[in-house]
Protein backbone atom coordinates (compact mmCIF):
# COMPACT_ATOMS: atom_id res chain seq x y z
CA UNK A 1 -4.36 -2.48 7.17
CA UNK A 2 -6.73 -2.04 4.24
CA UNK A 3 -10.00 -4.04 4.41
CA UNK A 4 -12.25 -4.40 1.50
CA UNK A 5 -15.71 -2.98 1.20
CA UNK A 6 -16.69 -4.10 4.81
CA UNK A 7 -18.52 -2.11 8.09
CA UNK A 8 -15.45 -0.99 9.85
CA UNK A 9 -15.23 -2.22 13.30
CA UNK A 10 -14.62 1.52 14.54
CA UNK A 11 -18.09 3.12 14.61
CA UNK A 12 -18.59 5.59 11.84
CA UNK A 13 -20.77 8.65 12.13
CA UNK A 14 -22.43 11.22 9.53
CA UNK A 15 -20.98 11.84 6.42
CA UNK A 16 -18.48 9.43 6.69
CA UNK A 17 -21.47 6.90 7.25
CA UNK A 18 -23.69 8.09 4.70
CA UNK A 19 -20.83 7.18 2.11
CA UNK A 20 -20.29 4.40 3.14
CA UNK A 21 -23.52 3.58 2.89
CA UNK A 22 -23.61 4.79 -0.80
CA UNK A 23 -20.72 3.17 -1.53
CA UNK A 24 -22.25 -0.42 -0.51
CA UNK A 25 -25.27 0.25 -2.31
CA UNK A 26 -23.33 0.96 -5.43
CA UNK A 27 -21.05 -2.02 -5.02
CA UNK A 28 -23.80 -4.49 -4.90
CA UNK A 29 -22.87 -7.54 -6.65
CA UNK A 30 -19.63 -6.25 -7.86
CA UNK A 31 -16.61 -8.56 -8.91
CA UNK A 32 -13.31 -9.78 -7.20
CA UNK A 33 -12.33 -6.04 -7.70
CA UNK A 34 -13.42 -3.87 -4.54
CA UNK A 35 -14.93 -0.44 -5.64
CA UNK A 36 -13.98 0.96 -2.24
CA UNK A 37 -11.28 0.11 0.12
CA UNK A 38 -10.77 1.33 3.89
CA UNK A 39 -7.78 2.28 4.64
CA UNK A 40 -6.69 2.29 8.69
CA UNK A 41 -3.21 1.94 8.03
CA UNK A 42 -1.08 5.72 8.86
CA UNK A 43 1.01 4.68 5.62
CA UNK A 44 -1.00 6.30 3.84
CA UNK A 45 -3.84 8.96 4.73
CA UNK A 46 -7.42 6.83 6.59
CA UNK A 47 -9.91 7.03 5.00
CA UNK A 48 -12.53 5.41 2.44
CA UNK A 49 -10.66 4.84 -1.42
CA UNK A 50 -12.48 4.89 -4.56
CA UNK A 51 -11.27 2.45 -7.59
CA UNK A 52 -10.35 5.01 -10.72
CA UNK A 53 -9.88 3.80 -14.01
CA UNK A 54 -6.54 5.80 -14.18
CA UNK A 55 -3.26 4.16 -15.37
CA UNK A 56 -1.03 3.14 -13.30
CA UNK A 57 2.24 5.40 -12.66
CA UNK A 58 4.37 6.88 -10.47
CA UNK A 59 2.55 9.04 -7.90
CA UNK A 60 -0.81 7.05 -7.85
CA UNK A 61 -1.47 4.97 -5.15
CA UNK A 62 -2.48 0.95 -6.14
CA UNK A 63 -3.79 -1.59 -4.35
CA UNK A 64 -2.07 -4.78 -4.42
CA UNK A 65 -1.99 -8.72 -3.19
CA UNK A 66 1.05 -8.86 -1.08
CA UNK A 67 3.91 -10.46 -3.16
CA UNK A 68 5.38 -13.60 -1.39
CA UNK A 69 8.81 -12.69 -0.86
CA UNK A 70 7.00 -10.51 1.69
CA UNK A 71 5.31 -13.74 3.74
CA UNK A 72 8.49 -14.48 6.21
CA UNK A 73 8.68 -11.63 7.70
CA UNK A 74 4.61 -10.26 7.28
CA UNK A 75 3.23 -13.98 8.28
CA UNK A 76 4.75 -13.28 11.56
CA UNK A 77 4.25 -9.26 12.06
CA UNK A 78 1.58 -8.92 10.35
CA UNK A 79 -0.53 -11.72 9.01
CA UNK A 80 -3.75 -10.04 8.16
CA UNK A 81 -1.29 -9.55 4.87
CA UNK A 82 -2.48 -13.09 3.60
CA UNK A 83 -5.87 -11.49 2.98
CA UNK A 84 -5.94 -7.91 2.71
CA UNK A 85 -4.44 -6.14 0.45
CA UNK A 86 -2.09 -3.65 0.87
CA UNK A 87 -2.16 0.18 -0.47
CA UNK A 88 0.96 2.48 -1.25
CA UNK A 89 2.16 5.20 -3.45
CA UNK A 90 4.36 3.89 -6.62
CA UNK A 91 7.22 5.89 -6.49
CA UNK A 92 9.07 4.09 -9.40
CA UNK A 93 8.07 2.21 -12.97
CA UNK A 94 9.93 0.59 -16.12
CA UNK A 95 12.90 1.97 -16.66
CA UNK A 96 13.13 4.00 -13.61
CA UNK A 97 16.84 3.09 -11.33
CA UNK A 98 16.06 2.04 -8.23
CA UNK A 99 18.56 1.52 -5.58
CA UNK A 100 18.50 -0.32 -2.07
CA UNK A 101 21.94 -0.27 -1.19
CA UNK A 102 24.03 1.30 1.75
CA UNK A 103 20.78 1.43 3.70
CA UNK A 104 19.50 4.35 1.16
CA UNK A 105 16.61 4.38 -1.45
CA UNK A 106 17.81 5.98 -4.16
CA UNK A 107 15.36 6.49 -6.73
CA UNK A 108 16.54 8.22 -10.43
CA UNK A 109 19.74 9.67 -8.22
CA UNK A 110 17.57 10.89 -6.00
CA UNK A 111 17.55 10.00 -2.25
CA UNK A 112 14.23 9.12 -0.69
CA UNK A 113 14.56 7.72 2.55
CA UNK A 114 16.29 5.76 4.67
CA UNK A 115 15.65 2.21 4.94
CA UNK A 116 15.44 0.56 8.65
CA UNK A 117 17.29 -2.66 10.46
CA UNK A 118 14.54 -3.14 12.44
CA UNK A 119 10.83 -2.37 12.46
CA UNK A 120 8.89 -0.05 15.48
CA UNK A 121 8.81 -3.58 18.20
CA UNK A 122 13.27 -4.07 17.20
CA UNK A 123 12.60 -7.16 14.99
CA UNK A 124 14.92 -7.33 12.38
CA UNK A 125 13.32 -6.24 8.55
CA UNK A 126 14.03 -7.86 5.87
CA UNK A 127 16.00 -5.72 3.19
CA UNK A 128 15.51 -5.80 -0.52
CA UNK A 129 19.65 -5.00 -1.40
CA UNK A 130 19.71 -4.32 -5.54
CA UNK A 131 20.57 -1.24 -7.64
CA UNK A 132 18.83 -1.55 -11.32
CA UNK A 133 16.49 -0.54 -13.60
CA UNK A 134 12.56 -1.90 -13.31
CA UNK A 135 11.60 -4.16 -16.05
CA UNK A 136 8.69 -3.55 -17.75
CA UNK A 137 6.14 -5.22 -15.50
CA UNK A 138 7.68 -4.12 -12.59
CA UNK A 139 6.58 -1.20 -9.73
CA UNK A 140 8.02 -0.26 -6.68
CA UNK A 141 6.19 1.19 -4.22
CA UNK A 142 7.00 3.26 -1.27
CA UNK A 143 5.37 5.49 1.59
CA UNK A 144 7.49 8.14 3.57
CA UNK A 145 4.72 8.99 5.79
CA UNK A 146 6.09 6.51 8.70
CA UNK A 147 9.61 5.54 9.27
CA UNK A 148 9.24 1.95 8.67
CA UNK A 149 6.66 1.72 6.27
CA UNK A 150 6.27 -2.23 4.69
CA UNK A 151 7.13 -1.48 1.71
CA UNK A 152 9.27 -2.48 -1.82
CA UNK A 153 12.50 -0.99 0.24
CA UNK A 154 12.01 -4.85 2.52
CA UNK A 155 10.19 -7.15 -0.07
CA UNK A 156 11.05 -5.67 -3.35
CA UNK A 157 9.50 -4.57 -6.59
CA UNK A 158 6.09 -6.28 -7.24
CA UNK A 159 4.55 -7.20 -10.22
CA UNK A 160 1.76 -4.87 -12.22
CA UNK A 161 -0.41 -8.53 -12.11
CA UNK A 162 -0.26 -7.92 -8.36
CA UNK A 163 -2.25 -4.69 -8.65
CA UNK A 164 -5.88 -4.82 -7.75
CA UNK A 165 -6.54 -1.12 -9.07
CA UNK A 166 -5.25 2.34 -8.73
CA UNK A 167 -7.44 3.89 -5.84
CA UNK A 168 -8.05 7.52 -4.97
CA UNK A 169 -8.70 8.57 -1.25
CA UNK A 170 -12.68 10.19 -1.60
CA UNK A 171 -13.06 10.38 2.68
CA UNK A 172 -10.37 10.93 4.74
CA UNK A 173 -11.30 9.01 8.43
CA UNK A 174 -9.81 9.50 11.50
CA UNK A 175 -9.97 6.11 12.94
CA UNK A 176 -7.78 6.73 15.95
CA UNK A 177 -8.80 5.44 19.61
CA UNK A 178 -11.27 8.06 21.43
């Protein structure tokens, strides 16, 4: 799940507590746009993300409100979706092919993953089934670090108005149990 600039409910120690110290004190009074973002979610690496002012495009990771084809499926598995965002890699833009079919992504021609029936608990995922080209507004975005990832393969492309900011891991966490 990513959280927005909040005290994680893990306890953090040294470095990783001195930034995140620094990065409160520098968010003071900032807008609806969080300046950092924790991560705890193995889609992507843990750790503390820093808002960049870099464009957004394939291979940089954006935070984004969850798009509401997602809601059937995430209000039941995982509901924290409704207000955190989420954080993944765009792996496609406008113009790029993407498809969904045959239980494949295929992105440009190119196979990236598979795409699951069911999630890690056997609950059926929902399955976004196209093949076309990304409109001008649109991103999808992917992660191939877990198996069944929630991501554009089950709710689709989302919108760039979705995107909160592209983000830019700056301390890698390890938040498992100890």
């Amino acid at each position: 799940m990513l959280r927005s600039l909040r005290i994680p409910s893990r306890p953090v120690t040294g470095l990783a507590a001195s930034a995140l110290v620094a990065a409160l004190l520098s968010a003071g009074g900032s807008g609806k746009t969080p300046l950092v973002l924790l991560n705890d979610s193995p889609s992507e690496p843990t750790g503390l993300y820093l808002l960049t002012r870099k464009r957004i495009e394939s291979g940089r990771l954006v935070a984004f409100h969850t798009p509401s084809e997602a809601f059937p499926y995430a209000d039941h598995h995982h509901p924290m979706l409704r207000r955190h965002p989420i954080l993944k890699e765009v792996a496609a833009s406008s113009g790029d092919e993407v498809c969904t079919t045959s239980n494949r992504l295929v992105i440009n021609a190119t196979y990236r993953a598979r795409i699951a029936n069911e999630d890690r608990f056997g609950e059926t995922l929902p399955h976004w089934r196209q093949c076309r080209r990304l409109s001008r507004d649109e991103l999808f975005v992917f992660s191939n670090r877990i198996p069944q990832s929630f991501d554009s393969r089950y709710y689709g492309p989302i919108r760039q108005s979705q995107v909160i900011g592209v983000y830019q891991l700056i301390l890698p966490l390890s938040l498992g149990a100890s």
